[in-house]
Protein backbone atom coordinates (compact mmCIF):
# COMPACT_ATOMS: atom_id res chain seq x y z
CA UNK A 1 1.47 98.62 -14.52
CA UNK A 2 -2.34 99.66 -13.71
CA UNK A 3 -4.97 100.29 -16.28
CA UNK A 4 -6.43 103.78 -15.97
CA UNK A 5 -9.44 103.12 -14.64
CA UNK A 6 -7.73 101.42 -11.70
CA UNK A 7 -9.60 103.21 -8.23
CA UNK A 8 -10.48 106.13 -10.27
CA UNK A 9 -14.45 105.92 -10.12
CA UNK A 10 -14.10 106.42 -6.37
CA UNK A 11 -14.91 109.85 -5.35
CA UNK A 12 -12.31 112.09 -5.46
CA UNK A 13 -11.14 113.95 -1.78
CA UNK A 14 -9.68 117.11 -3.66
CA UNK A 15 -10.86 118.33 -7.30
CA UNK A 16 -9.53 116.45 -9.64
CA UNK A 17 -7.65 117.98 -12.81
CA UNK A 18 -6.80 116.60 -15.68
CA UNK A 19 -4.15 117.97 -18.08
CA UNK A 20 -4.04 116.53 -22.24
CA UNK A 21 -0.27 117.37 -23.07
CA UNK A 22 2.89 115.73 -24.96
CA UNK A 23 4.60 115.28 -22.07
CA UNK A 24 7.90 114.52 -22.56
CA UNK A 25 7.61 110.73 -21.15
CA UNK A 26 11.47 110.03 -20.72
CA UNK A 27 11.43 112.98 -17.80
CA UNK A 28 9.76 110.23 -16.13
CA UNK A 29 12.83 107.94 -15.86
CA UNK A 30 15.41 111.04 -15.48
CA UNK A 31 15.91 111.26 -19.32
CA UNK A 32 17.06 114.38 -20.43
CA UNK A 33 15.05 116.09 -23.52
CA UNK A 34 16.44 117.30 -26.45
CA UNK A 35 16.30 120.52 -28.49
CA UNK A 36 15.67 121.70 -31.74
CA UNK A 37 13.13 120.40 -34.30
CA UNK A 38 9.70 119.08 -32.93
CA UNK A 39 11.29 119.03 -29.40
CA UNK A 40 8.27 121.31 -27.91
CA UNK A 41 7.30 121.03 -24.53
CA UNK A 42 10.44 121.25 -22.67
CA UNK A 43 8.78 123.18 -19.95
CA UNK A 44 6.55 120.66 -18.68
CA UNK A 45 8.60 118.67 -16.56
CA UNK A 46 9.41 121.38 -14.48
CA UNK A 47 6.24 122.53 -14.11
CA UNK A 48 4.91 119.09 -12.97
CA UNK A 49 7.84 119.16 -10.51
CA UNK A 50 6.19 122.86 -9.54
CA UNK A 51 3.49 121.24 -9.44
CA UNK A 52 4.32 118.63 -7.02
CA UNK A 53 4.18 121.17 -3.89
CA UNK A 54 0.27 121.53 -4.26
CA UNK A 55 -1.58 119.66 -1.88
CA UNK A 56 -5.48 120.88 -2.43
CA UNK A 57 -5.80 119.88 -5.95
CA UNK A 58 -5.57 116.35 -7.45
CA UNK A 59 -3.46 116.34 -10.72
CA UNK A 60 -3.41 114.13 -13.74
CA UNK A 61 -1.64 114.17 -17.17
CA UNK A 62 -2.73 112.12 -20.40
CA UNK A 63 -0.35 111.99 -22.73
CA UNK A 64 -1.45 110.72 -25.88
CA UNK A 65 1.52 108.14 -27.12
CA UNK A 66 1.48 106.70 -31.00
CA UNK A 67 3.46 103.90 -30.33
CA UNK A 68 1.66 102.66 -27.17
CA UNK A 69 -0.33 99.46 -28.01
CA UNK A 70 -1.50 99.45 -23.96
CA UNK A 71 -2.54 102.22 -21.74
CA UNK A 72 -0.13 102.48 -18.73
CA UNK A 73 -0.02 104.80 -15.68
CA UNK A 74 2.93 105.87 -13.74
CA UNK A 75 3.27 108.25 -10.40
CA UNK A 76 5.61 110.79 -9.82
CA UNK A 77 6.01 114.11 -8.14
CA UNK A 78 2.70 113.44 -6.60
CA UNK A 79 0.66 113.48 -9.59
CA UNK A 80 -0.64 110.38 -11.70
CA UNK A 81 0.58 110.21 -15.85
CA UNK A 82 -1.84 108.29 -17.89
CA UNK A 83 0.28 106.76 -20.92
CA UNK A 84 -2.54 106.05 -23.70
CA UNK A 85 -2.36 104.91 -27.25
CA UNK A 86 -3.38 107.67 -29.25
CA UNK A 87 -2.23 106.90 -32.73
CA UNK A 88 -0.33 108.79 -35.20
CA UNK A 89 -1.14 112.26 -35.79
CA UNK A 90 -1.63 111.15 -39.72
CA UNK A 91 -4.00 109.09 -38.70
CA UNK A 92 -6.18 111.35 -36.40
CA UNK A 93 -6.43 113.98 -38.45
CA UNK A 94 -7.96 112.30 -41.68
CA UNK A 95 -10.32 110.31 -39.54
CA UNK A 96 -11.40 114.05 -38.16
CA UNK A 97 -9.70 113.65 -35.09
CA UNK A 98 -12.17 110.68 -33.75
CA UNK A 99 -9.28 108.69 -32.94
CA UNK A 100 -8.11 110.97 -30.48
CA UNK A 101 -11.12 112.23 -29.28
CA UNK A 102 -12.35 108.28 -28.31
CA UNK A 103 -9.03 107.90 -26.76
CA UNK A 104 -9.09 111.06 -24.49
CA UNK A 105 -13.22 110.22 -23.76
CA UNK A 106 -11.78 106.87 -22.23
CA UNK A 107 -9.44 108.66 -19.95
CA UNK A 108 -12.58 111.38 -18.78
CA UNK A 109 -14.57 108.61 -18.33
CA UNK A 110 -12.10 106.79 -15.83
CA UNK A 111 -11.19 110.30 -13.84
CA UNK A 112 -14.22 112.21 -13.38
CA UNK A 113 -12.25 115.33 -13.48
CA UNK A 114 -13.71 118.44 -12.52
CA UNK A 115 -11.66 120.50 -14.69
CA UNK A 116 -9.48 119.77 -18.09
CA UNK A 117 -6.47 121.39 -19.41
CA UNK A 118 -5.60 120.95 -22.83
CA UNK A 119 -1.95 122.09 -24.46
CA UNK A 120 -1.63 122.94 -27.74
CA UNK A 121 -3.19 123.25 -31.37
CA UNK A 122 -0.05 122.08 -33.20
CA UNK A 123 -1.10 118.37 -31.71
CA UNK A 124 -4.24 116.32 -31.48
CA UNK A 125 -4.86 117.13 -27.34
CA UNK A 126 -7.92 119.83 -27.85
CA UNK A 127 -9.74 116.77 -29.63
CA UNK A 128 -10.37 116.38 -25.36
CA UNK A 129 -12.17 119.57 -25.22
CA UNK A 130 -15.11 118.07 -27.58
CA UNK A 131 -15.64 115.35 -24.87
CA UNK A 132 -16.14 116.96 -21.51
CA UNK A 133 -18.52 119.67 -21.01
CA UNK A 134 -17.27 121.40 -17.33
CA UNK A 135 -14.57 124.15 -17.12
CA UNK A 136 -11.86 123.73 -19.78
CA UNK A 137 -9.03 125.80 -20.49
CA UNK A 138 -6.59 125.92 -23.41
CA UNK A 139 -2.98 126.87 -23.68
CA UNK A 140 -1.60 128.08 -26.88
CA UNK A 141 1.91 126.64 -27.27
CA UNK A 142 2.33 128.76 -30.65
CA UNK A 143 -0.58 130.42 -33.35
CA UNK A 144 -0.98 128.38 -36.19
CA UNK A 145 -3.26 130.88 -37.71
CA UNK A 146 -0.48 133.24 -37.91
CA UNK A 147 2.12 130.63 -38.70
CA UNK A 148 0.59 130.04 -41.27
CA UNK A 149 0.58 133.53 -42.95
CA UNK A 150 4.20 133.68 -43.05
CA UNK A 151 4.28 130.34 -45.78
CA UNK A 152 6.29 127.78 -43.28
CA UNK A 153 3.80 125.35 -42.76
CA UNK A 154 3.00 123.52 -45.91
CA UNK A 155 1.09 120.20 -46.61
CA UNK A 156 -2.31 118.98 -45.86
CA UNK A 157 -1.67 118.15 -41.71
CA UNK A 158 -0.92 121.31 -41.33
CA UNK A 159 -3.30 122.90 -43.01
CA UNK A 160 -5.56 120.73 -41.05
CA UNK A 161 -4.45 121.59 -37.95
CA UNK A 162 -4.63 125.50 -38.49
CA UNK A 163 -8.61 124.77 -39.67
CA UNK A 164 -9.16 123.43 -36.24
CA UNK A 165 -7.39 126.23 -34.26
CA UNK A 166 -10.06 128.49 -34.07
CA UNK A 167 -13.01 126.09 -33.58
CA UNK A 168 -10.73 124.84 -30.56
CA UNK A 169 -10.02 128.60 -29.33
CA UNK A 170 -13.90 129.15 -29.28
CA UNK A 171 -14.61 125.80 -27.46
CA UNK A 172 -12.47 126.36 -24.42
CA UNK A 173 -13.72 128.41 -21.61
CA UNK A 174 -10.30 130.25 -21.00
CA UNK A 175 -7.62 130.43 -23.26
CA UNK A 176 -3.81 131.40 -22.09
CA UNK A 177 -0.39 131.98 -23.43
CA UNK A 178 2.53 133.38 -22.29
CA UNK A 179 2.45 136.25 -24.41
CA UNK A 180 1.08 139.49 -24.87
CA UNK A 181 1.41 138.88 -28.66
CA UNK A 182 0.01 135.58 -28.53
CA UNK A 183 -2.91 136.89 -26.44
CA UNK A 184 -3.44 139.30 -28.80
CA UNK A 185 -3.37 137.05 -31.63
CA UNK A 186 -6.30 134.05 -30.34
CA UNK A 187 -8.10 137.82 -29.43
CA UNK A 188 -8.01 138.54 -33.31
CA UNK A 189 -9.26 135.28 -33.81
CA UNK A 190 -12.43 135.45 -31.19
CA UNK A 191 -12.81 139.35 -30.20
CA UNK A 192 -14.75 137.76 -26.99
CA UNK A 193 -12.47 134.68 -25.75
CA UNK A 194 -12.20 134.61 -21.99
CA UNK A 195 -7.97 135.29 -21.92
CA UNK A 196 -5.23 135.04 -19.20
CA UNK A 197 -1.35 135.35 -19.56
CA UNK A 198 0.79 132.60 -17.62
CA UNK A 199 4.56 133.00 -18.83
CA UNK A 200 6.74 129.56 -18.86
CA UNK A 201 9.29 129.75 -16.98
CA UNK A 202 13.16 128.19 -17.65
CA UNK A 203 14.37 125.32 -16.42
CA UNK A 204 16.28 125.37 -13.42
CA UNK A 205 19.30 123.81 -14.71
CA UNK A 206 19.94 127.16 -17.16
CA UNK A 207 19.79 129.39 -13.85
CA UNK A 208 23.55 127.35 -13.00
CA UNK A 209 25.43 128.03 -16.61
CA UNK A 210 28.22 130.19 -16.04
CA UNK A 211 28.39 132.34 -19.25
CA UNK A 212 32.10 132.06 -20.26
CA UNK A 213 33.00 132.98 -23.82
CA UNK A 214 36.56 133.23 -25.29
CA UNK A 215 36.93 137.33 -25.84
CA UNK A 216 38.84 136.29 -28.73
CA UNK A 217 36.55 134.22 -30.69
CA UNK A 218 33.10 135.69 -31.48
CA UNK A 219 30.33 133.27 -31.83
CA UNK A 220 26.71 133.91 -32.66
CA UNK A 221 24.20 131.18 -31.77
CA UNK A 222 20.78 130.43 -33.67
CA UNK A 223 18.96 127.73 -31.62
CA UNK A 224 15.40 126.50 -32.74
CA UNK A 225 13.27 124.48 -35.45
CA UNK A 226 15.06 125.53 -39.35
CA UNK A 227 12.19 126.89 -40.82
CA UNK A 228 10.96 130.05 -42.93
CA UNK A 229 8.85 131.07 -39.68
CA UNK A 230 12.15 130.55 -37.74
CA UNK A 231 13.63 132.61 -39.91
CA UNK A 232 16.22 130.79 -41.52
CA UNK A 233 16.22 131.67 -44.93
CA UNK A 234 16.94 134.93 -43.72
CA UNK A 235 20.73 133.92 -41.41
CA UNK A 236 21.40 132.01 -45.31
CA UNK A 237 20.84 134.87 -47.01
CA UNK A 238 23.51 136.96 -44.75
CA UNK A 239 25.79 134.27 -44.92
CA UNK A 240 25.37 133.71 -48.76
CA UNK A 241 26.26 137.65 -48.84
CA UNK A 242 29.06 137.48 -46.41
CA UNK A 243 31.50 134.72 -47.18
CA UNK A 244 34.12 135.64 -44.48
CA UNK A 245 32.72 137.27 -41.89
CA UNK A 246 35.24 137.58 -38.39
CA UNK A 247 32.45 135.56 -36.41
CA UNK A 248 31.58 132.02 -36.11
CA UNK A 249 27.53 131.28 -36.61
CA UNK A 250 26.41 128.02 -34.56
CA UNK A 251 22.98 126.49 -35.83
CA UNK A 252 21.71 123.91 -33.83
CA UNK A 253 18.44 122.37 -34.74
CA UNK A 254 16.36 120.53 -37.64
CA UNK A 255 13.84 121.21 -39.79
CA UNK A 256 12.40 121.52 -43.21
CA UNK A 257 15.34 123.97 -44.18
CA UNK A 258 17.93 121.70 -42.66
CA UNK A 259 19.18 120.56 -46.00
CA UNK A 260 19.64 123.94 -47.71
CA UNK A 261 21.90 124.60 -44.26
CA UNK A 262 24.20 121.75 -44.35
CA UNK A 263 24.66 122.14 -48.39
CA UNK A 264 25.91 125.90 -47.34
CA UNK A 265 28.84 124.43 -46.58
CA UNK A 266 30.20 128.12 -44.99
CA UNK A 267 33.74 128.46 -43.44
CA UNK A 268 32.09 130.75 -40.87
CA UNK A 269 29.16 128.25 -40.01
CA UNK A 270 28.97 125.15 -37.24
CA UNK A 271 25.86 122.95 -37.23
CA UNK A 272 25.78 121.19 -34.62
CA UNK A 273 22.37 119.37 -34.81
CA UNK A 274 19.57 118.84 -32.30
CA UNK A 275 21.01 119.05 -29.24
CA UNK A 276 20.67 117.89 -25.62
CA UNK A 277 19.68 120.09 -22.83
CA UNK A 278 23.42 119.90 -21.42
CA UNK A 279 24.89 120.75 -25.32
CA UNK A 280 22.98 123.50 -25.99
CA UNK A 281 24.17 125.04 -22.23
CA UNK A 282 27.77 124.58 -23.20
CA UNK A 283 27.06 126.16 -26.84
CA UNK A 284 25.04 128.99 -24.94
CA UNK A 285 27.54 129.75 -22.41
CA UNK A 286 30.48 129.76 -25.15
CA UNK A 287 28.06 132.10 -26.99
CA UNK A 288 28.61 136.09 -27.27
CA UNK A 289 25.12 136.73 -28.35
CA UNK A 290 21.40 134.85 -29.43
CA UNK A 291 19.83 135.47 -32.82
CA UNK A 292 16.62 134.98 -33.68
CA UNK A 293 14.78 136.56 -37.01
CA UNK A 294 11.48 134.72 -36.33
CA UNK A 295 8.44 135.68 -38.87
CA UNK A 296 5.97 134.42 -36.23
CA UNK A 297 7.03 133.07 -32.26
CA UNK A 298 4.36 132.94 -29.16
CA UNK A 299 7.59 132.94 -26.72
CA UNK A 300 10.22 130.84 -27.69
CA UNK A 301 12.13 129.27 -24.85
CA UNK A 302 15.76 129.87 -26.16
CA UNK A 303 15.17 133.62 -25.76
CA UNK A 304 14.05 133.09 -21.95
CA UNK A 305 16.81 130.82 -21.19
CA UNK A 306 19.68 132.85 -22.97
CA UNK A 307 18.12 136.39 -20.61
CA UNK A 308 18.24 133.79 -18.09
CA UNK A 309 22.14 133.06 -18.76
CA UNK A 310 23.26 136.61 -19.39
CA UNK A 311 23.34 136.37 -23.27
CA UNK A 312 22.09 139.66 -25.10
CA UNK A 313 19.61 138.77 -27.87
CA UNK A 314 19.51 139.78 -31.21
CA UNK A 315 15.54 139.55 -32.58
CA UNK A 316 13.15 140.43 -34.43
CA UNK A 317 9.32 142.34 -32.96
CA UNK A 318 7.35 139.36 -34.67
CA UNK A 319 6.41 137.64 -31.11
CA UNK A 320 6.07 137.00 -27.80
CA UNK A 321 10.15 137.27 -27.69
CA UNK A 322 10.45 140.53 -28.28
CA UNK A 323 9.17 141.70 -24.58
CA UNK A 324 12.17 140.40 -23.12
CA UNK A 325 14.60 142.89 -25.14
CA UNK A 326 14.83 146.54 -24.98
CA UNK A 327 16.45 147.59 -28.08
CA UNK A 328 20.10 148.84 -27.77
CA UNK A 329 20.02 148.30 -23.85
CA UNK A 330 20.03 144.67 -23.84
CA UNK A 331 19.83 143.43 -27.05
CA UNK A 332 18.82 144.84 -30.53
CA UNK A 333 15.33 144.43 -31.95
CA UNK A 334 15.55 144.40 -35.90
CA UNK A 335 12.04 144.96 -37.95
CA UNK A 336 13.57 144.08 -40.88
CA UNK A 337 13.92 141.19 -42.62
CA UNK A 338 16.48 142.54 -45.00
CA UNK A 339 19.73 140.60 -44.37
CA UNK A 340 22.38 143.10 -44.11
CA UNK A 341 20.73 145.21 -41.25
CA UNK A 342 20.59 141.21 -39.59
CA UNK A 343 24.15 141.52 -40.20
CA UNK A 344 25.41 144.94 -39.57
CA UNK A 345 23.56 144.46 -35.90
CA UNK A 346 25.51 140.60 -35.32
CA UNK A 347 28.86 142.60 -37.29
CA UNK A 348 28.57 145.50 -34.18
CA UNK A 349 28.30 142.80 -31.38
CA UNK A 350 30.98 140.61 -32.55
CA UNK A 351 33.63 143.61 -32.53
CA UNK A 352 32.55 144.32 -28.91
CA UNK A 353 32.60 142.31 -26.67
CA UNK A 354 33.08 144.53 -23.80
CA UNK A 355 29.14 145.53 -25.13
CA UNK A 356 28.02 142.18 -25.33
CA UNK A 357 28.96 141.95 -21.47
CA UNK A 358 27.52 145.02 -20.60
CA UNK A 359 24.26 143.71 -22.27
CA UNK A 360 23.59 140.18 -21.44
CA UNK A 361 23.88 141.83 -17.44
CA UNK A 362 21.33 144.13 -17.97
CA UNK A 363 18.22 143.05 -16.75
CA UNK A 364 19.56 139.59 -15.60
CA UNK A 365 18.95 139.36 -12.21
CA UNK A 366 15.36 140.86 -13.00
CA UNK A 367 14.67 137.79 -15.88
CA UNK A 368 15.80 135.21 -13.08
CA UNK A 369 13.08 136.25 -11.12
CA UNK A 370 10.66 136.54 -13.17
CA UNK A 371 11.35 133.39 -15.01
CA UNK A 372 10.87 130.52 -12.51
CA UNK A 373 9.03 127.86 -13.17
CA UNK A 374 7.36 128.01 -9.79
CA UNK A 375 5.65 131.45 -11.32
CA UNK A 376 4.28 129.06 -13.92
CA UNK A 377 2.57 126.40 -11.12
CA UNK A 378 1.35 129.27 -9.49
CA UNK A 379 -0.08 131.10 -12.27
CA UNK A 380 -2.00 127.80 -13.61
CA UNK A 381 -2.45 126.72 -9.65
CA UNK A 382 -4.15 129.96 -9.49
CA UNK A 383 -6.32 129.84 -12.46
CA UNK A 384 -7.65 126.27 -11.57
CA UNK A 385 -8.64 127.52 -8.13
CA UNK A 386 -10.39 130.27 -9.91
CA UNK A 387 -11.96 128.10 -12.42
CA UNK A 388 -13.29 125.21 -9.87
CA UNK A 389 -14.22 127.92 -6.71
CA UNK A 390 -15.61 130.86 -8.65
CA UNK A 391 -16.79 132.18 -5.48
CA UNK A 392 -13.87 131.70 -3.29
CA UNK A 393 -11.24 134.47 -1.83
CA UNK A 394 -8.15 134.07 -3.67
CA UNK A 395 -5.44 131.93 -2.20
């Protein structure tokens, strides 16, 4: 393998962009990512192969690795992946992120780029925003701040991490999410940030599951990190309350309420773990409906993908996930978070599935549109251009 700075001090031909993200490295080598707890960021390998169609604009990813003890830098889908050690998380954050920030100054140093991208506050990647001083934008992958409100996310690194979110929100020049909530929310945060939406779209592999449940056997699917945010406690609550209901509930995930899941030990429960990309397809299309009572949720993916698959969604209005359902046309928004209204909307579903049908179509055709990742690439393509040619006509 090269070292970073391998032919990278020579002048660049196109602007050069550089993009601080955790990457999922193992899309790389065809690996397939997993789901569930801590498994963010399973948009970006579709976008980079979006990305791999542009032709003006020179694109580079660091990715930040903790068990790396050598930089290493790999090509694919025209763009160049810079593998650096970065260090544990732990580690950066007590030594005030200087760890980091040395580690993502080496990689600006050896690009040059005209223009950096940094994804995420819930990581250590906006430590690169301290070391370059051109145009810099920042994408929100979730809020901290408000996380934070709801009580589910304890201990020091977090509350670290939430301290810096703001101080990185005012340091960027443009900050996105996919959201209208979560654009409202860095707003509250700095009244006068410089803001653009850019949904994330699904991967294309969910546009090809065939949604075929048995008519005969109801089953409910909660899909995401097990957490108080997540809404957990509140599907344990409804189950603790309703020992035999005539549905099946299928968690899949981990997290810091896994434990209180498993010990449930519920006739009317499956956990089924983190899953694969290709496991949680088969669970969604065996699925009648989603549910998701989140306290706090930019845009959570499983929402997209289930629109994508023709599942109707059972929410709640705290996040970027509830602009995809329109209450009682395609889904049911519940602002509650008392558990038997969570369980007299699943209750209604499960005894019709002729509805459920009816549902998950509406609207379908519309979300498959709407959410491909090729509207991602060209949103951020877009915003780049924008960023680096503030004079030019728009592309």
């Amino acid at each position: 393998m090269e070292s970073p700075s391998t032919n990278l001090h020579e002048p660049a031909s196109r602007p050069r962009v550089c993009l601080f993200a955790d990457f999922p490295v193992g899309a790389l080598e065809g690996e397939a990512a997993g789901r569930g707890a801590g498994q963010v960021a399973t948009w970006f390998p579709q976008l980079a192969r979006a990305f791999g169609e542009c032709r003006d604009l020179d694109i580079h990813w660091c990715v930040l690795c903790k068990n790396l003890l050598r930089p290493r830098v790999e090509r694919a889908w025209n763009q160049t992946f810079h593998l650096t050690p970065g260090g544990r998380i732990t580690t950066g954050l007590l030594a005030g992120r200087w760890l980091p920030r040395r580690a993502c100054r080496k990689v600006i140093q050896a690009l040059g780029p005209d223009l950096i991208h940094c994804w995420g506050t819930e990581n250590l990647n906006a430590a690169a925003l301290w070391e370059f001083e051109g145009p810099s934008i920042l994408s929100m992958q979730g809020i901290l701040t408000v996380y934070a409100r709801t009580g589910g996310l304890p201990g020091w690194r977090w509350g670290r991490m939430t301290a810096w979110e703001p101080r990185s929100i005012r340091r960027a020049g443009v900050v996105t999410s996919e959201s209208p909530w979560g654009v409202q929310a860095v707003l509250d945060m700095r009244p006068d940030a410089v803001t653009r939406q850019i949904e994330y779209g699904v991967n294309h592999s969910f546009f090809d599951v065939a949604w075929t449940p048995d008519p005969a056997h109801p089953r409910v699917l909660f899909a995401g990190t097990l957490s108080v945010i997540k809404g957990v406690d509140i599907l344990l609550e409804l189950l603790a309350r309703h020992p035999r209901p005539s549905w099946t509930l299928v968690i899949a995930g981990g997290g810091p309420l896994e434990e209180r899941v498993r010990a449930l030990r519920h006739p009317a429960v499956e956990v089924v773990g983190v899953l694969t990309t290709q496991r949680l397809q088969a669970e969604m299309a065996r699925a009648w409906a989603l549910v998701l009572p989140s306290r706090a949720d930019t845009s959570p993916n499983i929402v997209k993908e289930a629109r994508v698959v023709g599942l109707p969604v059972v929410v709640s209005p705290n996040g970027g996930h509830a602009q995809y359902v329109r209450d009682g046309v395609d889904g049911r928004r519940i602002d509650s978070e008392d558990p038997e209204e969570w369980f007299a909307a699943l209750d209604h579903l499960c005894g019709r599935f002729d509805l459920c049908r009816e549902m998950g179509a509406r609207g379908r055709e519309a979300y498959r549109d709407l959410l491909r990742p090729e509207r991602t690439a060209e949103g951020f393509l877009k915003l780049y251009r924008e960023l680096l040619h503030p004079c030019a006509p728009p592309r």
